[in-house]
Protein backbone atom coordinates (compact mmCIF):
# COMPACT_ATOMS: atom_id res chain seq x y z
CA UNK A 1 -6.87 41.30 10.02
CA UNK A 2 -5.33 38.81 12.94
CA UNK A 3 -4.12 35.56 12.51
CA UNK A 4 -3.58 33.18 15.68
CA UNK A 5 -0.22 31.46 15.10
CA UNK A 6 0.76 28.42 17.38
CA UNK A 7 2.99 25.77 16.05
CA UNK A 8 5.29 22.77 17.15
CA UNK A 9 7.20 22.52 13.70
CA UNK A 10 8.45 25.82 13.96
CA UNK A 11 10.13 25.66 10.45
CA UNK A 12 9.95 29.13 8.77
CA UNK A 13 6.90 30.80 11.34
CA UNK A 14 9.15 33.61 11.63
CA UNK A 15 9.89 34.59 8.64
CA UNK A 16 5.76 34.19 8.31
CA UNK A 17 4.33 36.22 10.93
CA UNK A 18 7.18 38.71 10.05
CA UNK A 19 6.06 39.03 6.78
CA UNK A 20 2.22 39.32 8.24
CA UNK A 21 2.85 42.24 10.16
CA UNK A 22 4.35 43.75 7.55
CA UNK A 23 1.14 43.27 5.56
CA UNK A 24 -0.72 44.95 8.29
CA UNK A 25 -1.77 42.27 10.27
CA UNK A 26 -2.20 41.76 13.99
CA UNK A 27 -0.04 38.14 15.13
CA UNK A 28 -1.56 36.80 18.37
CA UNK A 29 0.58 33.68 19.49
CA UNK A 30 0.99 30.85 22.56
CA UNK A 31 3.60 29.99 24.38
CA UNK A 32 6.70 28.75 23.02
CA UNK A 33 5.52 30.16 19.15
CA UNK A 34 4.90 33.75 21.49
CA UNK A 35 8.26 33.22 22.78
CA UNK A 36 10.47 32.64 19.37
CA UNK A 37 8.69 35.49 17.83
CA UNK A 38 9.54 38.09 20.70
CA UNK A 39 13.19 36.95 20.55
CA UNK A 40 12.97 37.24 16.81
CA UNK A 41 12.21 40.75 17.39
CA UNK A 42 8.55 40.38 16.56
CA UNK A 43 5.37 41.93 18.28
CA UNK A 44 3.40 39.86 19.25
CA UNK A 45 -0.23 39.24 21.00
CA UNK A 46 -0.25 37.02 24.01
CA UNK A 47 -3.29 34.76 23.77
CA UNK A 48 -4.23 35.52 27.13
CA UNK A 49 -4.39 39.25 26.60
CA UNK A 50 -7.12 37.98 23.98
CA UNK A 51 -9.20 35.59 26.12
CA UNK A 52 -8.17 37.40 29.52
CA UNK A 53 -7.60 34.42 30.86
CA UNK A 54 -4.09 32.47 31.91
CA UNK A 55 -2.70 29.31 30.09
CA UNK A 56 -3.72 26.34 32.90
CA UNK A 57 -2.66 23.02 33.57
CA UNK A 58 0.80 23.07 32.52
CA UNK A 59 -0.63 24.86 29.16
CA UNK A 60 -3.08 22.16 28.44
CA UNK A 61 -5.70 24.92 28.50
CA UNK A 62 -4.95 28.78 26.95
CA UNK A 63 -6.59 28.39 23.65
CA UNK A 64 -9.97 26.48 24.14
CA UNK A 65 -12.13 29.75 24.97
CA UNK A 66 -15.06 31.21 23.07
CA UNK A 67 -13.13 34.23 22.14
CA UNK A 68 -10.37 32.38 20.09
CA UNK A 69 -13.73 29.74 18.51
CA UNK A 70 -16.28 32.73 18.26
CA UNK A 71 -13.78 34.59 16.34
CA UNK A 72 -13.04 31.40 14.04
CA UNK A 73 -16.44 29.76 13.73
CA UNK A 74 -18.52 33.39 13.26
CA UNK A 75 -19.88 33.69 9.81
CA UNK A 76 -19.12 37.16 8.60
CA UNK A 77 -22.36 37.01 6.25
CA UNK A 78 -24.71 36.48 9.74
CA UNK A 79 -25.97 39.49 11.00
CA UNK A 80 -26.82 37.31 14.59
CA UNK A 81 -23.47 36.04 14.30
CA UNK A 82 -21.61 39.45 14.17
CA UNK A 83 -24.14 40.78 16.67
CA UNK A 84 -23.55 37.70 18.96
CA UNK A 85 -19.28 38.90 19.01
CA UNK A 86 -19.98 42.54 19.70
CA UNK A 87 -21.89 41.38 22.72
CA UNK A 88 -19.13 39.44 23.83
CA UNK A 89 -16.80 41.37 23.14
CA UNK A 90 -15.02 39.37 20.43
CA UNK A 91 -13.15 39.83 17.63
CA UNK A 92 -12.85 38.33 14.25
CA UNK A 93 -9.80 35.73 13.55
CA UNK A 94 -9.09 35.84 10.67
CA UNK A 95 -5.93 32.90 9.85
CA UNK A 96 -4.89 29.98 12.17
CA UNK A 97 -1.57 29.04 11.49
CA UNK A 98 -1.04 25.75 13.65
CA UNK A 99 0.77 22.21 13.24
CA UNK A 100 0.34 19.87 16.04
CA UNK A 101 1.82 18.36 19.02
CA UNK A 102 4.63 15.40 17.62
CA UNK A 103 2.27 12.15 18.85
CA UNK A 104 3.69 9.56 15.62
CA UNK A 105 7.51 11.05 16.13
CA UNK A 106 7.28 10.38 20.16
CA UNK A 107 5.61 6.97 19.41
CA UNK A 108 8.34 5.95 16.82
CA UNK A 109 11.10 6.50 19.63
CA UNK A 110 12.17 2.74 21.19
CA UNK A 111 11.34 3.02 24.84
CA UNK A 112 8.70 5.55 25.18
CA UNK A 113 6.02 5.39 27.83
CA UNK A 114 2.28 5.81 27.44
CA UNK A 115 2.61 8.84 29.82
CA UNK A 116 5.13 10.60 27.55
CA UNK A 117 2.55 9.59 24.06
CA UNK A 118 -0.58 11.12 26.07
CA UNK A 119 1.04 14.13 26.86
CA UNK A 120 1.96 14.67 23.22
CA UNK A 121 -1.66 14.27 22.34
CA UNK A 122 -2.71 17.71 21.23
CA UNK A 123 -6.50 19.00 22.26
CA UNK A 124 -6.46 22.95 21.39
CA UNK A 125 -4.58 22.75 18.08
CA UNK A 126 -6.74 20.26 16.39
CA UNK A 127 -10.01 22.52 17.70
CA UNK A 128 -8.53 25.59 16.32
CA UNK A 129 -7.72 24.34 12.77
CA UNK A 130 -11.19 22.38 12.78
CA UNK A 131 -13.21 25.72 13.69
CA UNK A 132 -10.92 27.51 11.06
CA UNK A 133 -11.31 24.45 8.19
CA UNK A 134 -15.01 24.79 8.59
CA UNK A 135 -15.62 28.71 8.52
CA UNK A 136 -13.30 28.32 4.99
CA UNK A 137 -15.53 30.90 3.34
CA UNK A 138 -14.03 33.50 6.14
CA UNK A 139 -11.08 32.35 7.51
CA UNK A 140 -7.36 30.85 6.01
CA UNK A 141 -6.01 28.00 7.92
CA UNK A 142 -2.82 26.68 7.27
CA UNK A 143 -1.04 23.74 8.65
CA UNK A 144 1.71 22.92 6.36
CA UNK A 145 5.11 24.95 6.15
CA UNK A 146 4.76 24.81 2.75
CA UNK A 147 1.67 27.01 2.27
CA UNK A 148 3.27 29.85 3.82
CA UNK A 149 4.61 31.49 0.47
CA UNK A 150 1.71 30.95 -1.61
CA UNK A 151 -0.52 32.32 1.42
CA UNK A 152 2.04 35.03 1.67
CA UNK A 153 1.98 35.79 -2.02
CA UNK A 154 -1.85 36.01 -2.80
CA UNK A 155 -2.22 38.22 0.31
CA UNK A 156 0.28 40.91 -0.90
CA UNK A 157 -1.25 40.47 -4.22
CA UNK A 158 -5.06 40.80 -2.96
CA UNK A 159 -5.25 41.55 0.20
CA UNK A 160 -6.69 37.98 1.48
CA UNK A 161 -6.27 34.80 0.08
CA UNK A 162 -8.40 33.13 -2.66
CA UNK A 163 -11.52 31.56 -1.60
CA UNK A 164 -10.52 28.14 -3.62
CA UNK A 165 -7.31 28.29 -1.96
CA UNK A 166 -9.25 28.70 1.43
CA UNK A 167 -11.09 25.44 0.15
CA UNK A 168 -7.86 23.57 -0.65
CA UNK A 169 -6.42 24.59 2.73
CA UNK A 170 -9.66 23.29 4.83
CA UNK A 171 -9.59 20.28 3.12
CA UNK A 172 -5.95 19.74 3.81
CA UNK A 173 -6.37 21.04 7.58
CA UNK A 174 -9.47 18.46 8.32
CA UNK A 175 -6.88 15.65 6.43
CA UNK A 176 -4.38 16.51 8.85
CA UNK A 177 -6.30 16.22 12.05
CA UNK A 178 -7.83 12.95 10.96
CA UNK A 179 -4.39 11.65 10.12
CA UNK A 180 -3.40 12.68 13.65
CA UNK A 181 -6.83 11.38 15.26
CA UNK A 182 -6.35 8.01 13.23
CA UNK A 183 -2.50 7.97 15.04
CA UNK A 184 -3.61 8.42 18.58
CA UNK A 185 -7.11 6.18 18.08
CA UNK A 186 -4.49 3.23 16.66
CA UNK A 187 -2.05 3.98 19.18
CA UNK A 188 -4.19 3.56 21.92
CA UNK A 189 -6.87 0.68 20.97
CA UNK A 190 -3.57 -1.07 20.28
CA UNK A 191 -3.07 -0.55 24.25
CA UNK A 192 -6.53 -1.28 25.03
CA UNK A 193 -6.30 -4.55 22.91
CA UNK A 194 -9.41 -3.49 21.02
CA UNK A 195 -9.68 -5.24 17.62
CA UNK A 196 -12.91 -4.03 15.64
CA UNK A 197 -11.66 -1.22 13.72
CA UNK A 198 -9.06 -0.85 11.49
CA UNK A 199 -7.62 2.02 10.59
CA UNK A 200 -4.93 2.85 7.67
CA UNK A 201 -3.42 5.79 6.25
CA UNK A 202 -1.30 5.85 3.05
CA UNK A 203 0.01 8.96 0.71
CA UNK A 204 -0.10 8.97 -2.71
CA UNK A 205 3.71 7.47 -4.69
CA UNK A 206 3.12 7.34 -8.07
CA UNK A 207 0.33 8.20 -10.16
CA UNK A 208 0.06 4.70 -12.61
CA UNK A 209 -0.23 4.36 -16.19
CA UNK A 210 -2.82 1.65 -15.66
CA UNK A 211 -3.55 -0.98 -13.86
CA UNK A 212 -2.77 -4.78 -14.44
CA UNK A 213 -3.83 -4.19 -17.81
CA UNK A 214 -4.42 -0.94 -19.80
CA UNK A 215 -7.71 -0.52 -19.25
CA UNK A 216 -7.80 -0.75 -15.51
CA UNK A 217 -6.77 2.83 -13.52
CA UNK A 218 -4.41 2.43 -10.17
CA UNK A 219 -2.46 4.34 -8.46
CA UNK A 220 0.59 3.48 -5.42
CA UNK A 221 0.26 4.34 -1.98
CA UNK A 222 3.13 4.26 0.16
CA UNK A 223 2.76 3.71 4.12
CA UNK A 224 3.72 6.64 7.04
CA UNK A 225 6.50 4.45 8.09
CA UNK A 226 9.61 3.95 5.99
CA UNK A 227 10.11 -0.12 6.31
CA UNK A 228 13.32 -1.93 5.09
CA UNK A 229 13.18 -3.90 1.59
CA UNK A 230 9.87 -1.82 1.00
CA UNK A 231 9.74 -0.52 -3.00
CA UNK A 232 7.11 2.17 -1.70
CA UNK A 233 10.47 4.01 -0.42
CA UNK A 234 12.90 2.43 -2.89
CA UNK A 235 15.38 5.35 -5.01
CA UNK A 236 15.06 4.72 -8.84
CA UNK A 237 18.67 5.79 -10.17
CA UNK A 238 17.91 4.67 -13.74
CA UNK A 239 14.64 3.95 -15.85
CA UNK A 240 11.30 4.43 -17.10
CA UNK A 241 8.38 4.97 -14.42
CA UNK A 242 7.43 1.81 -12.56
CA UNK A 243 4.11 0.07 -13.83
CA UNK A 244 1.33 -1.81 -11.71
CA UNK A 245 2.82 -5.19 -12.49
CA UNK A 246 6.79 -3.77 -12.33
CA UNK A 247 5.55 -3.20 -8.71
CA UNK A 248 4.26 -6.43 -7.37
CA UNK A 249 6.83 -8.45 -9.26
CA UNK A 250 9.51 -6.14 -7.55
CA UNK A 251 8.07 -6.49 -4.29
CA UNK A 252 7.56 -10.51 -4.56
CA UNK A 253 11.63 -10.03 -5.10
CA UNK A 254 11.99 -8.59 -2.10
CA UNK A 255 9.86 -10.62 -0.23
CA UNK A 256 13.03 -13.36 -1.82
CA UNK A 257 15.72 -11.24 -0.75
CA UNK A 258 15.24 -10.74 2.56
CA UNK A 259 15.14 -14.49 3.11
CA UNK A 260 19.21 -14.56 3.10
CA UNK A 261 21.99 -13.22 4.61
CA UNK A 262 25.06 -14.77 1.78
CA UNK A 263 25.34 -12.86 -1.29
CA UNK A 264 22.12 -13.72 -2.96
CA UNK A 265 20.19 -13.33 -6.32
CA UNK A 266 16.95 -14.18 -7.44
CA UNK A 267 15.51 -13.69 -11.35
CA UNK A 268 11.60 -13.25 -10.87
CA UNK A 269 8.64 -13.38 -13.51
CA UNK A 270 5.26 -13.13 -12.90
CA UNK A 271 5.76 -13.10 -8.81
CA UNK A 272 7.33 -16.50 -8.88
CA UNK A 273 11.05 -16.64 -9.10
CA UNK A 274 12.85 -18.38 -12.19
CA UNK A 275 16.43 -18.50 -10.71
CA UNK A 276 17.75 -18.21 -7.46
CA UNK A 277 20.90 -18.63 -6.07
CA UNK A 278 23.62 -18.57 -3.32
CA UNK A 279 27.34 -17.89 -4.24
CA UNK A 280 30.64 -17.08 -2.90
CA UNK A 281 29.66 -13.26 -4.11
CA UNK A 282 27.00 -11.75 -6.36
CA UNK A 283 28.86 -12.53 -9.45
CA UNK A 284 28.58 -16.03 -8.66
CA UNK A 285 25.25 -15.88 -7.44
CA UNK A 286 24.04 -13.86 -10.22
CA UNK A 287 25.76 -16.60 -13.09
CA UNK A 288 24.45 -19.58 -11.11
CA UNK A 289 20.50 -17.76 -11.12
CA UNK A 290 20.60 -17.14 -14.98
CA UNK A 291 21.85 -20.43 -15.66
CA UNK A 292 19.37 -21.52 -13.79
CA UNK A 293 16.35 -20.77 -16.38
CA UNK A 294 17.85 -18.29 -19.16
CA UNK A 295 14.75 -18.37 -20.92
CA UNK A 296 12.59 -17.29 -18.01
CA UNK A 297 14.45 -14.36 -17.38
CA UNK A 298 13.65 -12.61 -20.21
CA UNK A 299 12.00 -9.58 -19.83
CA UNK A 300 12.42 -10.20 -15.89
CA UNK A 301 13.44 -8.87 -12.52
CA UNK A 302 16.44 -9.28 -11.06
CA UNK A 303 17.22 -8.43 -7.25
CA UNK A 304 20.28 -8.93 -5.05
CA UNK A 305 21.51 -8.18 -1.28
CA UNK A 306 24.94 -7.22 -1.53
CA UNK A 307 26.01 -3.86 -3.48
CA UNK A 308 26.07 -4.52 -7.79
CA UNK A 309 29.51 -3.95 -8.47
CA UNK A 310 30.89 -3.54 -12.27
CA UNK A 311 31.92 -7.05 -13.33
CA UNK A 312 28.31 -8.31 -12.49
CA UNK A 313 26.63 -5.24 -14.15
CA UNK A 314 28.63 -6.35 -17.06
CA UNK A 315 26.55 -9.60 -17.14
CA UNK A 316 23.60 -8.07 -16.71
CA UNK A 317 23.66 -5.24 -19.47
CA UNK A 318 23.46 -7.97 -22.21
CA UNK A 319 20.35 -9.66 -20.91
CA UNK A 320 17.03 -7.78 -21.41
CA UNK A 321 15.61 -7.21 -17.82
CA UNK A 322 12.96 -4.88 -16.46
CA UNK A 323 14.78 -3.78 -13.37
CA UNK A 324 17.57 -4.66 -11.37
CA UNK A 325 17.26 -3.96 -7.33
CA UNK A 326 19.91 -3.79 -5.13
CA UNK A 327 20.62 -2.54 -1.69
CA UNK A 328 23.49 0.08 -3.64
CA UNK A 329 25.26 0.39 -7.19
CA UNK A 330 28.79 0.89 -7.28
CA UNK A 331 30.37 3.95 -9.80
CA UNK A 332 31.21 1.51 -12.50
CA UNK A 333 28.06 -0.43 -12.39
CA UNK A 334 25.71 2.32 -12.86
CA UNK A 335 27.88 3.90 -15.81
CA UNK A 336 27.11 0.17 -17.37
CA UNK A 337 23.55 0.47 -16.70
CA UNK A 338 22.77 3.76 -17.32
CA UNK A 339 23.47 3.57 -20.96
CA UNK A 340 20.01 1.89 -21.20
CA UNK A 341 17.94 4.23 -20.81
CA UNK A 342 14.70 2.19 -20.06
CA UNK A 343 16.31 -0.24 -16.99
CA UNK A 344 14.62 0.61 -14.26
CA UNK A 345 17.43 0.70 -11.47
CA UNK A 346 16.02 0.72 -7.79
CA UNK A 347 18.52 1.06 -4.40
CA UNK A 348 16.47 -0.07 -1.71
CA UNK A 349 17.40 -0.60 1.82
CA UNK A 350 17.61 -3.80 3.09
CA UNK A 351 19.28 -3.57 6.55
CA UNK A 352 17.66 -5.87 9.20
CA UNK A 353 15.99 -5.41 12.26
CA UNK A 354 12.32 -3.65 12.25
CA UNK A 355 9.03 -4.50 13.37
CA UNK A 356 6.97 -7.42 11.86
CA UNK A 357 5.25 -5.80 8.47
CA UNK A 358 1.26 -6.74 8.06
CA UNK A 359 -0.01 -7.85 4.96
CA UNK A 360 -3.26 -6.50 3.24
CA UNK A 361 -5.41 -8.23 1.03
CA UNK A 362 -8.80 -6.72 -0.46
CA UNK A 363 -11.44 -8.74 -1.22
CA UNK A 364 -14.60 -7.75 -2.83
CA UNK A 365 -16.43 -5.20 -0.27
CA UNK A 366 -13.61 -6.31 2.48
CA UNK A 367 -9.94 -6.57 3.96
CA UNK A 368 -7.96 -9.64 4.62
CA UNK A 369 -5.05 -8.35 7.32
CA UNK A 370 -2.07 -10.65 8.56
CA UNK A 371 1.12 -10.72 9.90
CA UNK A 372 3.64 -10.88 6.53
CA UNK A 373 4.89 -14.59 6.30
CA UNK A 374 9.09 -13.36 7.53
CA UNK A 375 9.63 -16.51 9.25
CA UNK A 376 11.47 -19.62 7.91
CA UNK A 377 13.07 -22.35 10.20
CA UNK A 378 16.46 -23.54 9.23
CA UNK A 379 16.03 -27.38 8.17
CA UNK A 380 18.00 -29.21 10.58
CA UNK A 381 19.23 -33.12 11.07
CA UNK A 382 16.32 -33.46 14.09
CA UNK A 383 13.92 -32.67 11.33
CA UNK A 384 14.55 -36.11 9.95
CA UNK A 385 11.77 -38.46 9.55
CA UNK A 386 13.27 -41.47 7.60
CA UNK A 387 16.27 -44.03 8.15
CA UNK A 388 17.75 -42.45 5.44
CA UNK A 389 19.69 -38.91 7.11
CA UNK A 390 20.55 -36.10 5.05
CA UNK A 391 24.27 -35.22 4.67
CA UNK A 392 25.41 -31.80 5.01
CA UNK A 393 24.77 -30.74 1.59
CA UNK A 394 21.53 -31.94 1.14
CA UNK A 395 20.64 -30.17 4.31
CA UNK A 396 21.75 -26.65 3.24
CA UNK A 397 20.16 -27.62 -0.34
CA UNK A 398 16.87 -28.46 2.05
CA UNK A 399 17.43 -24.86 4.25
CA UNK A 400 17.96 -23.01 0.44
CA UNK A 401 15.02 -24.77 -1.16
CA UNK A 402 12.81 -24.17 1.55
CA UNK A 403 13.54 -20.09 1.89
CA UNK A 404 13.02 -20.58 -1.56
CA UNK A 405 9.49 -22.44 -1.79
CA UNK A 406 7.38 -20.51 0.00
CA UNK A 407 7.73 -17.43 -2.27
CA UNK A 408 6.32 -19.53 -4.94
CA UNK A 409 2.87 -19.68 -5.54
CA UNK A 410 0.87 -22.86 -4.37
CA UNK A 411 0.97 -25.81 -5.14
CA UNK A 412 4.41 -25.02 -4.92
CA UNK A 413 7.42 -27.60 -5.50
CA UNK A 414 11.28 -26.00 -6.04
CA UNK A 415 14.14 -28.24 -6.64
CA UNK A 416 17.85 -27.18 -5.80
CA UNK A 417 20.90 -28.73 -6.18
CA UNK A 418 24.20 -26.99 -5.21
CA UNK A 419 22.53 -23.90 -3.11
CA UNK A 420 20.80 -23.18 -6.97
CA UNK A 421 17.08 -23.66 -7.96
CA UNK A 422 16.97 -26.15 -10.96
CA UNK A 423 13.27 -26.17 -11.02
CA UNK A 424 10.29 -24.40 -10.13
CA UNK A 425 6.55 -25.59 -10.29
CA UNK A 426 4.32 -23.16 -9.52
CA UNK A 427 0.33 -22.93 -9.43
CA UNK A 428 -1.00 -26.19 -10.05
CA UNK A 429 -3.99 -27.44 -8.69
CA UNK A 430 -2.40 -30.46 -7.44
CA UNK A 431 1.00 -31.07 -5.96
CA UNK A 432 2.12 -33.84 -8.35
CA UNK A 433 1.45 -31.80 -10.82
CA UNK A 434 4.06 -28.82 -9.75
CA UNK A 435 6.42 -31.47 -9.22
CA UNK A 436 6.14 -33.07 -12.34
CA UNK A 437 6.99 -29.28 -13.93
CA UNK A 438 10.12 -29.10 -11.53
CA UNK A 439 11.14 -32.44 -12.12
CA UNK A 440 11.01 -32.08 -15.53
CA UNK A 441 12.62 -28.58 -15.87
CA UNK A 442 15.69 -30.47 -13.71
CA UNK A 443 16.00 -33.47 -16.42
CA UNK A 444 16.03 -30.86 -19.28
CA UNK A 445 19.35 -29.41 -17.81
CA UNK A 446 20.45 -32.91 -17.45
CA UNK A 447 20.17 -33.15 -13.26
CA UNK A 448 19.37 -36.53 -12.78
CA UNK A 449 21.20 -36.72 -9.78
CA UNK A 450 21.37 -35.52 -5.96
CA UNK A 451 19.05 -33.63 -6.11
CA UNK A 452 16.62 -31.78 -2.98
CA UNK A 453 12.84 -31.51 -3.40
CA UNK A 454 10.77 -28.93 -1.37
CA UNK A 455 7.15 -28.82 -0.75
CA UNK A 456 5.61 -25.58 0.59
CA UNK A 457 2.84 -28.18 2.15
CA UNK A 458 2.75 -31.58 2.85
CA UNK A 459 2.47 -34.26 0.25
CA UNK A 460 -0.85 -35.72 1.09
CA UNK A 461 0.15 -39.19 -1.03
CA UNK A 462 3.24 -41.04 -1.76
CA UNK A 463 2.89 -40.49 -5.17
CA UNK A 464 5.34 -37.24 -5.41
CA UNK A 465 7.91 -39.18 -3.37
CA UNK A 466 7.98 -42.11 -6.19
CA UNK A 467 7.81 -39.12 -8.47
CA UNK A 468 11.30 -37.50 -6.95
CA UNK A 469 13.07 -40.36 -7.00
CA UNK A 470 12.74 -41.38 -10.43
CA UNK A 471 14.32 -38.00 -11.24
CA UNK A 472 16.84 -38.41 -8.77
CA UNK A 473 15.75 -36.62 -5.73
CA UNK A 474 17.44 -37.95 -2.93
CA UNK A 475 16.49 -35.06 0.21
CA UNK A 476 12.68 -33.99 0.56
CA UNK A 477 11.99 -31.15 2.76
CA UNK A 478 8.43 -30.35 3.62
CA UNK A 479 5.96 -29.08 6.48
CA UNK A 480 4.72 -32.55 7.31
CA UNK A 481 0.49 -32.89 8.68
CA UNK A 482 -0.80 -35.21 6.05
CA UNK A 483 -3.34 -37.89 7.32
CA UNK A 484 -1.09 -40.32 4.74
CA UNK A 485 2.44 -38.90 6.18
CA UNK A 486 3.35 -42.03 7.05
CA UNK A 487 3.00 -43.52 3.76
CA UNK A 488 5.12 -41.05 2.47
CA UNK A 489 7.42 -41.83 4.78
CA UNK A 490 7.29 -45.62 4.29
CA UNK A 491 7.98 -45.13 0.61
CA UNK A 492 10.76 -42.37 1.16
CA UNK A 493 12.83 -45.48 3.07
CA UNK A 494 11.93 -47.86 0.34
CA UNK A 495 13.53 -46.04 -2.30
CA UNK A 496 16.45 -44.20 0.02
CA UNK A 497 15.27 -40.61 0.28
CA UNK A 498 15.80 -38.53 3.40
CA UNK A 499 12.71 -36.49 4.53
CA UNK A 500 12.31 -34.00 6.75
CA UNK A 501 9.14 -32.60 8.31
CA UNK A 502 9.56 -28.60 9.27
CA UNK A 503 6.29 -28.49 11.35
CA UNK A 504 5.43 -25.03 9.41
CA UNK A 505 3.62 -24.63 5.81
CA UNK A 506 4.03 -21.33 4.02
CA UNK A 507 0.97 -21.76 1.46
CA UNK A 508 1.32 -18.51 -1.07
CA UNK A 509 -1.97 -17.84 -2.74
């Protein structure tokens, strides 16, 4: 039996083609795999002694001859087959045990040139674990690390490995070398500036429950890439398993989170957040987002960007919540939160920087792809549209509000008083309509006064201006770009409201 070993992840091989040739077998290798094995004290076959001819081109070429694919691809059940090798003097192969060259770790590192991602482009390895994957009946191929006890352990039990294993291993071995082919195709029509095709890979997270609702199956994929503020690579610490509709509310959080940089905490339900708040520290901002809608948060999420220390854990524990999410738990905190058993506790990173996330939408028998909304303009004084300027306050309430806004879904109107949302409409199928839900949520508290309306689009009548004011709105912040803007303005100066266009809308469907 030979097996043709020639790796780049060179985790355990030699422990593996030690334990081969104590099982008999012959080890033929390449280059640097040939190399570690000799100085390991193994014998070895160099793959040139097999093909009888050199490795070329800087070892581009040494394994793409017809006596390492004749030996792979020849069915052992084919009389013309076996009689086709003894003509040409070939032998059987009977394992390939090869990873490939590192293209997505040399493409990850900041700075690299095209020249260095081409060369790390692998052409033999991928050939040799496709001719092995498809001649599974005959032949093992392994291109995982892991495999090598279990191939190990059925050989010494058998002799060979098991034919379903073969199967399992083929399938894996053609996954890998389309993940890699996927890589380099992306990679490069990215360079080319070639739109058409699109092409995605994702591993399995978490097998679900159910869907949405019980009778609908789902599963969660995660992404290649680990992304800040991303739940696919989140740490639960505490909890049950995380359902279909735990996920997207916890992600919508996120989405909130990474919107500030001042201790920060939002309470979300449903994707649309019921409190959110700014404060000195999370204890503050934690007190002034539950106050903000203590009914709401019931049964909700609640996520924050500084580390959950004790005293706010404290808080928490009374409240019934589905998870809490934070970028780290202190000690104390987590032996508050622990003690229930079903609060779902999540640490996820949320340090800046990193490359603009797209967003993926299916539709029926398609794909809707954009860039993820992560930009929001601070509302400034030259934003101003009416006589009426905003002071300072009402400008940061105007900044908060509209971070805020555009993670709620459209028609979407927040109002804010004191860096704290006192209202939320969400949904409504027209824009008065949200704001008459804000509005009214605000009176209920008793805010009738100084308060900051935002819009995540423009107000295409005057009507929600004359609406704001009557509840005491006195700084409207919105993208501006309706036909009637000027009426809205001319009415906003009538009743003293400051109003400032931001140029950008941030619709949320």
């Amino acid at each position: 039996m030979r097996a043709l070993i020639s790796v780049s992840d060179k985790t355990g091989v030699v422990e593996f083609a030690g334990a081969l040739k104590q099982l008999g077998w012959e080890v033929i290798a390449t280059g640097g795999t040939m190399k570690l094995l000799r100085d390991s004290g193994i014998d070895v076959t160099n793959i040139s002694d097999v093909t009888g001819f050199p490795e070329i081109c800087d070892g581009r070429v040494k394994t793409l001859h017809p006596k390492v694919h004749g030996g792979l691809l020849a069915r052992r059940d084919m009389p013309s087959h076996i009689e086709a090798l003894r003509e040409n003097g070939i032998e059987f192969i009977d394992m390939v045990c090869v990873n490939l060259y590192p293209f997505r770790q040399t493409i990850a590192r900041e700075g690299v040139s095209m020249e260095e991602a081409v060369e790390n482009i692998d052409i033999g390895g991928p050939s040799m674990l496709r001719s092995a994957a498809k001649n599974f009946r005959d032949v093992t191929v392994v291109c995982d690390p892991m495999d090598y006890g279990r191939v190990l352990d059925e050989i010494r039990a058998t002799g060979n490995t098991k034919p379903e294993t073969r199967l399992e291993l083929s399938a894996k071995a053609f996954t890998h070398t389309a993940e890699y082919d996927s890589c380099i195709a992306t990679y490069l029509r990215d360079k080319a500036g070639l739109a058409e095709k699109l092409f995605l890979e994702f591993e399995i997270a978490q097998e679900l429950r159910y869907g949405e609702n019980p009778h609908q199956k789902a599963k969660f994929y995660r992404g290649s890439n680990p992304v800040p503020f991303s739940l696919a690579f989140a740490r639960q610490l505490n909890g049950k398993e995380l359902s279909y509709n735990n996920i997207q509310d916890a992600n919508a959080a996120l989405n909130i989170v990474r919107e500030f940089d001042e201790p920060f905490c939002v309470g979300l339900k449903h994707m649309n957040p019921c409190g959110a708040a700014v404060g000195k520290d999370i204890n503050d901002a934690w007190t002034k987002a539950y106050e903000a809608d203590k009914v709401s948060i019931y049964g909700g999420i609640v996520a924050v960007n500084r580390e959950l220390d004790g005293a706010t854990a404290a808080a928490m524990k009374p409240i019934f919540l589905e998870i809490i999410i934070a970028p780290s738990f202190s000690k104390k905190a987590l032996e508050i939160l622990t003690t229930k058993k079903n609060l779902r506790l999540l640490e996820v990173n949320m340090d800046r920087g990193g490359v603009c996330e797209r967003q993926l939408v299916s539709v029926n028998g398609g794909l809707l792809v954009q860039d993820l909304d992560t930009d929001t303009k601070t509302v400034t004084e030259d934003m101003t549209v009416t006589k009426k300027r905003p002071t300072a306050s009402e400008l940061a309430d105007m900044s908060f509000g509209w971070r805020i806004v555009k993670h709620v879904k459209s028609n979407a109107i927040v109002v804010v008083k004191n860096g704290c949302t006192v209202g939320v409409g969400a949904g409504q199928m027209n824009r008065v309509g949200s704001a008459e839900i804000a509005l009214r949520e605000a009176k209920a508290k008793g805010l009738t006064e100084d308060l900051v309306l935002a819009s995540d689009g423009f107000l295409p009548f005057d009507d929600t201006v004359t609406l704001a004011a009557g509840y005491g709105v006195k700084a409207i912040v919105q993208p501006g770009g309706s036909i009637h803007d000027n009426d809205s303005i001319v009415k906003a100066d009538e009743l003293g409201v400051a109003m400032a266009f931001t140029g950008e809308r941030h619709f949320k469907h």
